[in-house]
N, C-alpha and C. Protein backbone atom coordinates (compact mmCIF):
# COMPACT_ATOMS: atom_id res chain seq x y z
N UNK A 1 -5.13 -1.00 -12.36
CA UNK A 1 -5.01 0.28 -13.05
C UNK A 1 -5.12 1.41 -12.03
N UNK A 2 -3.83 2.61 -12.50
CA UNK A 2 -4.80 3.44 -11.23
C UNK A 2 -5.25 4.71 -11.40
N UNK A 3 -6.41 5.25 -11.20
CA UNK A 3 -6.80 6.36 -11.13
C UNK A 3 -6.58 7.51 -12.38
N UNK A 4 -6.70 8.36 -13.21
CA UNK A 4 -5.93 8.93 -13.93
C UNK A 4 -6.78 9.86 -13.21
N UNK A 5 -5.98 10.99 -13.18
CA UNK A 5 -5.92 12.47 -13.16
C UNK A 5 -6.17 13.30 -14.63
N UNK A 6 -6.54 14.36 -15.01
CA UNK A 6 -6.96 15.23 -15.65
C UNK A 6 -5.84 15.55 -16.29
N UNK A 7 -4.61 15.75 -15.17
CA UNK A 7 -3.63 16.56 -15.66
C UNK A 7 -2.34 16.02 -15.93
N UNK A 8 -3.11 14.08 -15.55
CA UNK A 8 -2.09 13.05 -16.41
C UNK A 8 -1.59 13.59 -17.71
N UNK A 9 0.06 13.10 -18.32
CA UNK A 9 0.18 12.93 -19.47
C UNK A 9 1.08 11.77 -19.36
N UNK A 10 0.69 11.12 -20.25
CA UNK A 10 1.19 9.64 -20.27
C UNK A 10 2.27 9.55 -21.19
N UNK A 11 3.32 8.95 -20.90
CA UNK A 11 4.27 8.41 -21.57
C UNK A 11 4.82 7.11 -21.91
N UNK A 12 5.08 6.95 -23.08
CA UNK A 12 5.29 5.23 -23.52
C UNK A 12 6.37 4.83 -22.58
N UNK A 13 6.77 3.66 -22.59
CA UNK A 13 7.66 3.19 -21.56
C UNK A 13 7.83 2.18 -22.13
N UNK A 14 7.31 0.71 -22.74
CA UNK A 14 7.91 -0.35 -23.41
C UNK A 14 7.02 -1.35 -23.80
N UNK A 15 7.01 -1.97 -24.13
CA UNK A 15 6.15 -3.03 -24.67
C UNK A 15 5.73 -3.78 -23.69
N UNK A 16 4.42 -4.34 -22.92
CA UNK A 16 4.06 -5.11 -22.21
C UNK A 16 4.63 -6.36 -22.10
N UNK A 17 5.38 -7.24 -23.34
CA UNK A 17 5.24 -8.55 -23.22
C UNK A 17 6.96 -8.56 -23.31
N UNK A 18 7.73 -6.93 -22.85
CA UNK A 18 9.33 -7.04 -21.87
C UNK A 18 9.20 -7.07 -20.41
N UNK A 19 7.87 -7.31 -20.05
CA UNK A 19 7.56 -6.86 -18.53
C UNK A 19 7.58 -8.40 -17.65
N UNK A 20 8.31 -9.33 -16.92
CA UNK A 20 8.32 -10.52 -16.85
C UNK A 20 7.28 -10.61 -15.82
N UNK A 21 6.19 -11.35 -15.96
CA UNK A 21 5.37 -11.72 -14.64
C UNK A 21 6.03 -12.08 -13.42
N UNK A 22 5.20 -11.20 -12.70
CA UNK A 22 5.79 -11.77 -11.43
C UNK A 22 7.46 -10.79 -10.69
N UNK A 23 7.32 -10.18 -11.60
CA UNK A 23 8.64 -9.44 -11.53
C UNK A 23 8.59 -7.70 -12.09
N UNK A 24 9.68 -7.29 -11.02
CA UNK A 24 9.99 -5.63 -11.50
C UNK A 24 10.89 -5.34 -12.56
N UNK A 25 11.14 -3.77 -13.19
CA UNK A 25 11.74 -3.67 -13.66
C UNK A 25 11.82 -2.00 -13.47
N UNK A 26 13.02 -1.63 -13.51
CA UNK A 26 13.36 -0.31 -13.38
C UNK A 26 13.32 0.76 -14.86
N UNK A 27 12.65 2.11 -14.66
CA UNK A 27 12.82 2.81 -16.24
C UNK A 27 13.11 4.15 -15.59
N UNK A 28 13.75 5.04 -16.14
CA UNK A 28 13.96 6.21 -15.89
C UNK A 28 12.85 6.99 -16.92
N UNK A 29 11.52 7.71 -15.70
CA UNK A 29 10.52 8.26 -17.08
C UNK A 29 10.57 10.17 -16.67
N UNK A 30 10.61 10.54 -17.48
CA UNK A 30 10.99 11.96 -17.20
C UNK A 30 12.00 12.35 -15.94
N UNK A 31 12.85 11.97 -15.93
CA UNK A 31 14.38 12.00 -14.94
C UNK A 31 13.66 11.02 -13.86
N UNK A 32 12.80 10.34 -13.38
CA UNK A 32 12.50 10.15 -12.37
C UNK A 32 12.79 8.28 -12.39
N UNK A 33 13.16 7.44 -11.27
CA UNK A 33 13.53 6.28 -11.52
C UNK A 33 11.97 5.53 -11.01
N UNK A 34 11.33 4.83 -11.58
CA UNK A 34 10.34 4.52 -11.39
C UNK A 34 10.41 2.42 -11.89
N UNK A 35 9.47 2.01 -10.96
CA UNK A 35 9.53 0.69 -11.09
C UNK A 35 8.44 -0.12 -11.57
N UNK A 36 8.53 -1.15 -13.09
CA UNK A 36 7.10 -1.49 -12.97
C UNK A 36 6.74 -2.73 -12.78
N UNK A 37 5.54 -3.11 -12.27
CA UNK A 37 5.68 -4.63 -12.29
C UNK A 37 4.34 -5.38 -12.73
N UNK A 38 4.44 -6.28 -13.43
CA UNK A 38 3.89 -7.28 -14.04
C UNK A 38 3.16 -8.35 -13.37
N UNK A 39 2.28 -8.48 -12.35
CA UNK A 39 1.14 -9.16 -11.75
C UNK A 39 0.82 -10.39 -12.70
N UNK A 40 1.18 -11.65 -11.77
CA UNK A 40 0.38 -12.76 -12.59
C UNK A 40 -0.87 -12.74 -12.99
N UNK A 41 -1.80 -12.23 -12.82
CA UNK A 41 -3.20 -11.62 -13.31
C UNK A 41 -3.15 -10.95 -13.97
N UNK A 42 -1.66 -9.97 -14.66
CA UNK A 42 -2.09 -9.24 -16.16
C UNK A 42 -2.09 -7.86 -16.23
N UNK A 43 -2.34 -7.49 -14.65
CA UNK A 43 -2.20 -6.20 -14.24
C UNK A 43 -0.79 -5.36 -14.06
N UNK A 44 -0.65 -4.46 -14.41
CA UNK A 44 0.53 -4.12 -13.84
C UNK A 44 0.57 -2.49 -13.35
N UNK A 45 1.39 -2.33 -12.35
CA UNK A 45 1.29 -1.04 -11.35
C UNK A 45 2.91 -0.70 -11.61
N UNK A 46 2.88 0.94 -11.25
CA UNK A 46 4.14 1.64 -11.05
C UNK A 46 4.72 2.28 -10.09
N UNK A 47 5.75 2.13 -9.26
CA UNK A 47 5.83 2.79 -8.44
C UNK A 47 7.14 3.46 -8.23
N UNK A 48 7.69 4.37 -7.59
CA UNK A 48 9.05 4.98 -7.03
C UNK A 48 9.53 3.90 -7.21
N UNK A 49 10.98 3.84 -7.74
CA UNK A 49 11.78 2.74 -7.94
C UNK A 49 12.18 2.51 -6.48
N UNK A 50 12.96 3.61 -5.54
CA UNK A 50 13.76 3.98 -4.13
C UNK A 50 12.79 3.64 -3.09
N UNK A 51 12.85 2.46 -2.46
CA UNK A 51 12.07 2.75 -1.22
C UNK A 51 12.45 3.68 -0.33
N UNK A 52 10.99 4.11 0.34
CA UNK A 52 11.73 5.31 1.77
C UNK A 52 12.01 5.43 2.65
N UNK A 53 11.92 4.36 2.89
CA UNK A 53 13.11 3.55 4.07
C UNK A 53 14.30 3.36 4.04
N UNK A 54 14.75 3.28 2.94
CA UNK A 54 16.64 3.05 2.79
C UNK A 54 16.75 3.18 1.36
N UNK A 55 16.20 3.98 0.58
CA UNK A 55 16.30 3.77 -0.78
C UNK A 55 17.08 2.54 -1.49
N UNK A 56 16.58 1.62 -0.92
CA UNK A 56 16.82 -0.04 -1.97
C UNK A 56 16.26 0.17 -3.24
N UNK A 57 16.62 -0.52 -4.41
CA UNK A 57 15.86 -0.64 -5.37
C UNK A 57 14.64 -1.54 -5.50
N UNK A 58 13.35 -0.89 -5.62
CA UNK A 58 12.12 -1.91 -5.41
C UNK A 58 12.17 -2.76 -6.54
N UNK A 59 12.37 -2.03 -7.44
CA UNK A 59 12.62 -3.00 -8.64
C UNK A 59 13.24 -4.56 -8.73
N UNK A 60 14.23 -4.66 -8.10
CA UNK A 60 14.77 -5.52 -7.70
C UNK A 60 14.41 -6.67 -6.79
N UNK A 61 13.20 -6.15 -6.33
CA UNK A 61 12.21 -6.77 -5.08
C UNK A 61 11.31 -7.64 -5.98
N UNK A 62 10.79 -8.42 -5.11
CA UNK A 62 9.93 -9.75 -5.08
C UNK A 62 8.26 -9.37 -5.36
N UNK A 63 7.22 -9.94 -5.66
CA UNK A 63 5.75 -9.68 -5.54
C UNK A 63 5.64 -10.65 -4.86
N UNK A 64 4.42 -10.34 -3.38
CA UNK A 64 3.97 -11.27 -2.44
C UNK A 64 2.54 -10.53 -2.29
N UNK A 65 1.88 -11.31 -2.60
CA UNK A 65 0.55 -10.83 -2.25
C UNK A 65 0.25 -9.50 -2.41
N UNK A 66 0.53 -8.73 -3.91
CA UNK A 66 0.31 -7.61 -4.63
C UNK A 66 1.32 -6.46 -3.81
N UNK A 67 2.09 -6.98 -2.91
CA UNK A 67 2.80 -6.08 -2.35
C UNK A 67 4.59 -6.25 -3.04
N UNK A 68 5.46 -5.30 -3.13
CA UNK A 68 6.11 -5.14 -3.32
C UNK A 68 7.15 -5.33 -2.18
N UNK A 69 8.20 -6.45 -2.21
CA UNK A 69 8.89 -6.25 -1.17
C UNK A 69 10.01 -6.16 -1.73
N UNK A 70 10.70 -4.96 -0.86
CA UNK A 70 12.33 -4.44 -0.89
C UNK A 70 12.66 -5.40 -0.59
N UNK A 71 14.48 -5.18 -1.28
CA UNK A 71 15.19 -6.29 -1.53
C UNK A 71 16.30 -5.94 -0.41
N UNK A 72 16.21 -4.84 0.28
CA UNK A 72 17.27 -4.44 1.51
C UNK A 72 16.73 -4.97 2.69
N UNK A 73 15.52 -4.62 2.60
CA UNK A 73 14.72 -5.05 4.52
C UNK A 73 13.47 -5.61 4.42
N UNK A 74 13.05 -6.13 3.34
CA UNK A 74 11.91 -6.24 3.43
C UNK A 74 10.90 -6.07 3.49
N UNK A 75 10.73 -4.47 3.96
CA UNK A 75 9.31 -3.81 3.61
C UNK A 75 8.83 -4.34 2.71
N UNK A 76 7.08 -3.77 2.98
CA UNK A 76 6.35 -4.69 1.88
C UNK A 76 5.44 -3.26 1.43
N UNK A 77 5.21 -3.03 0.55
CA UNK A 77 4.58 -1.99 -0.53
C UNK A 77 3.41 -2.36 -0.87
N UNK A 78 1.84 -1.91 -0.88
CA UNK A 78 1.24 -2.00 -1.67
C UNK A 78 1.07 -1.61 -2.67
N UNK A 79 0.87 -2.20 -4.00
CA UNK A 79 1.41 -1.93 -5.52
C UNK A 79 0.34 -1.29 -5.99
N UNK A 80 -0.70 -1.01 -5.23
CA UNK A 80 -2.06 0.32 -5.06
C UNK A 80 -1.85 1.78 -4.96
N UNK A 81 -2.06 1.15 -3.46
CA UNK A 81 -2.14 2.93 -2.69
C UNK A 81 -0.48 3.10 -2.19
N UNK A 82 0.20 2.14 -2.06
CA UNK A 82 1.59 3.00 -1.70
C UNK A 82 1.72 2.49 -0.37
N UNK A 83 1.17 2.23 0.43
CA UNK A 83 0.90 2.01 1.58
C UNK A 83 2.28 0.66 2.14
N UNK A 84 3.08 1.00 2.88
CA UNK A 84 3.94 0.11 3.92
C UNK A 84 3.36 -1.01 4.90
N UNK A 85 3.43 -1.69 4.72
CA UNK A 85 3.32 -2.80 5.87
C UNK A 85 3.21 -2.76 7.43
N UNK A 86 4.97 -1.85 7.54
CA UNK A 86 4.96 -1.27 8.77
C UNK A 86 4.33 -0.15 9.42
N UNK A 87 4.24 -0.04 10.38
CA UNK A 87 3.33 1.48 11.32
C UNK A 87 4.64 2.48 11.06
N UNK A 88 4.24 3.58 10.92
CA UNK A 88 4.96 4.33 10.89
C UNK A 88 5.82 4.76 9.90
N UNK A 89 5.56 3.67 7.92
CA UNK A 89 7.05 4.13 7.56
C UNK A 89 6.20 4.73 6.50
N UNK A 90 6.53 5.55 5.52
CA UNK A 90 6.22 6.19 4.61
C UNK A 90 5.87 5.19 3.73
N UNK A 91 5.02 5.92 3.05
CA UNK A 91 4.16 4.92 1.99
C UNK A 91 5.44 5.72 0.50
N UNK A 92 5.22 4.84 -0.34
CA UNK A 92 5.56 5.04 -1.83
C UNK A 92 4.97 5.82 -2.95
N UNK A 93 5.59 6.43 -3.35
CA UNK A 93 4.42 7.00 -4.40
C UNK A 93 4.37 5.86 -5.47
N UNK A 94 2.94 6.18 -6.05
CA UNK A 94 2.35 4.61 -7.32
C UNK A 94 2.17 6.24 -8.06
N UNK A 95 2.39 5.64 -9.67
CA UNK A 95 1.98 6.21 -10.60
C UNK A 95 0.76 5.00 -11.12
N UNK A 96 0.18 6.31 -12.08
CA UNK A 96 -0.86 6.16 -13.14
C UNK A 96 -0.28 5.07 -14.26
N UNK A 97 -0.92 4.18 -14.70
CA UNK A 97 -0.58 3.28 -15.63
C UNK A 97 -1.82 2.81 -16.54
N UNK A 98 -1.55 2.72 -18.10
CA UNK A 98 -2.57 2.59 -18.41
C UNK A 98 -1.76 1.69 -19.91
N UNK A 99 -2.59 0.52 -20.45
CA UNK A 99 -1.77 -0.40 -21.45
C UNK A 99 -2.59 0.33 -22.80
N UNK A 100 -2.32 0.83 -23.69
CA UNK A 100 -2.30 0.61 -24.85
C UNK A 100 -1.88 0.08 -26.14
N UNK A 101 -2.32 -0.42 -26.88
CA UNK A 101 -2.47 -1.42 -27.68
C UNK A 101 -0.53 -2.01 -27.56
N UNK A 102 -0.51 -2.75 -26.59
CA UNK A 102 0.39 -3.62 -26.31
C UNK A 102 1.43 -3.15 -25.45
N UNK A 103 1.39 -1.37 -25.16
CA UNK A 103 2.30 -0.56 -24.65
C UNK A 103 2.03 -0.08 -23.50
N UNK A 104 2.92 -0.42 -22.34
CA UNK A 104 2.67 0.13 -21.21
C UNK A 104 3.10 1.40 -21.29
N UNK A 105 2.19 2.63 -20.25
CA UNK A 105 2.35 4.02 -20.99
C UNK A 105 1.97 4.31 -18.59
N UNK A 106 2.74 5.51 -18.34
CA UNK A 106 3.14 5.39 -17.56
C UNK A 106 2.75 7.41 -17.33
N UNK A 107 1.73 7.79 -16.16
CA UNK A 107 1.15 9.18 -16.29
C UNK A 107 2.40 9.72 -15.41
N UNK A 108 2.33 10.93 -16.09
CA UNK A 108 3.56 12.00 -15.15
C UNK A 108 2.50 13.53 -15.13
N UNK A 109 2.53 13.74 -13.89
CA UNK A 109 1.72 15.16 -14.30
C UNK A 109 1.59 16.47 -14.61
N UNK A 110 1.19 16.71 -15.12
CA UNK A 110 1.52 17.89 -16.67
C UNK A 110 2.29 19.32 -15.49
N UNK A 111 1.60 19.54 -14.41
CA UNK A 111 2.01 20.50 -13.53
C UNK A 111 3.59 20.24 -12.99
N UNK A 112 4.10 18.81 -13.53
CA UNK A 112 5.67 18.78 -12.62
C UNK A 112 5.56 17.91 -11.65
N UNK A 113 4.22 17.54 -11.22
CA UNK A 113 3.84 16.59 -9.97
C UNK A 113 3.91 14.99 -10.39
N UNK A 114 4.34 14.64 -9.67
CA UNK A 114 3.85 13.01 -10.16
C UNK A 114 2.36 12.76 -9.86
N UNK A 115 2.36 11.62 -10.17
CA UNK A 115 0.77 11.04 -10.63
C UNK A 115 0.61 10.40 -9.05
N UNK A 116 -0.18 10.37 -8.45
CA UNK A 116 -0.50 9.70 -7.10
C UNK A 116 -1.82 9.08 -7.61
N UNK A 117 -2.08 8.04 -8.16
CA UNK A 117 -3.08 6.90 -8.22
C UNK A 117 -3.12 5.99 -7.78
N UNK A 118 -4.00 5.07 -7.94
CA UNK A 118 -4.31 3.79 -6.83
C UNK A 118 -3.99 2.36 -7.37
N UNK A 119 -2.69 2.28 -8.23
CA UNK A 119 -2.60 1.28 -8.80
C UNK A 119 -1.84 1.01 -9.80
């Protein structure tokens, strides 16, 4: 789960049990393309769909050890903090995610900002 902010506002996004373990999926949530994924443990995190390295679709990418790997080069994402594998490459933005009663619901922030949480 990550972090909520104050000035979170959360938006529905889909039913938890369309989310395939183990796997991404792409949603467009307030114009923005965002990716979510479904952790064999139950958890699930959101992040920039575009990696920033070559804007690949992450969505489309693999889970390895809670990291997200692009499906262009391989970078690997932590599905946390955002954080790259490699030295030097830009980390990802992760949104706020939070399940209610069966619905994954996905924070955008009320100021226009996205949600920068840890998970």
């Amino acid at each position: 789960m990550s972090s909520i902010s104050p000035a979170d506002c959360f938006v529905d996004v889909c039913p938890l049990d369309v989310l395939p373990l183990g796997m991404g999926r792409a949603f467009v949530i307030e114009g923005r393309s965002v990716a979510l994924f479904h952790r064999r443990s139950g958890a699930v995190f959101a992040v920039d769909n575009a990696c920033p390295h070559k804007g690949g679709p992450l969505a489309e990418g693999m889970l390895a050890e809670g990291r997200v790997v692009c499906p262009m080069h391989a970078r690997r994402y932590d599905g946390i903090t955002g954080e790259c594998d490699q030295l030097g490459e830009c980390s990802v933005r992760v949104h706020s995610v939070t399940i209610a009663n069966g619905i994954v619901r996905v924070g955008i922030r009320g100021d226009g900002q996205d949600s920068e949480g840890v998970g």
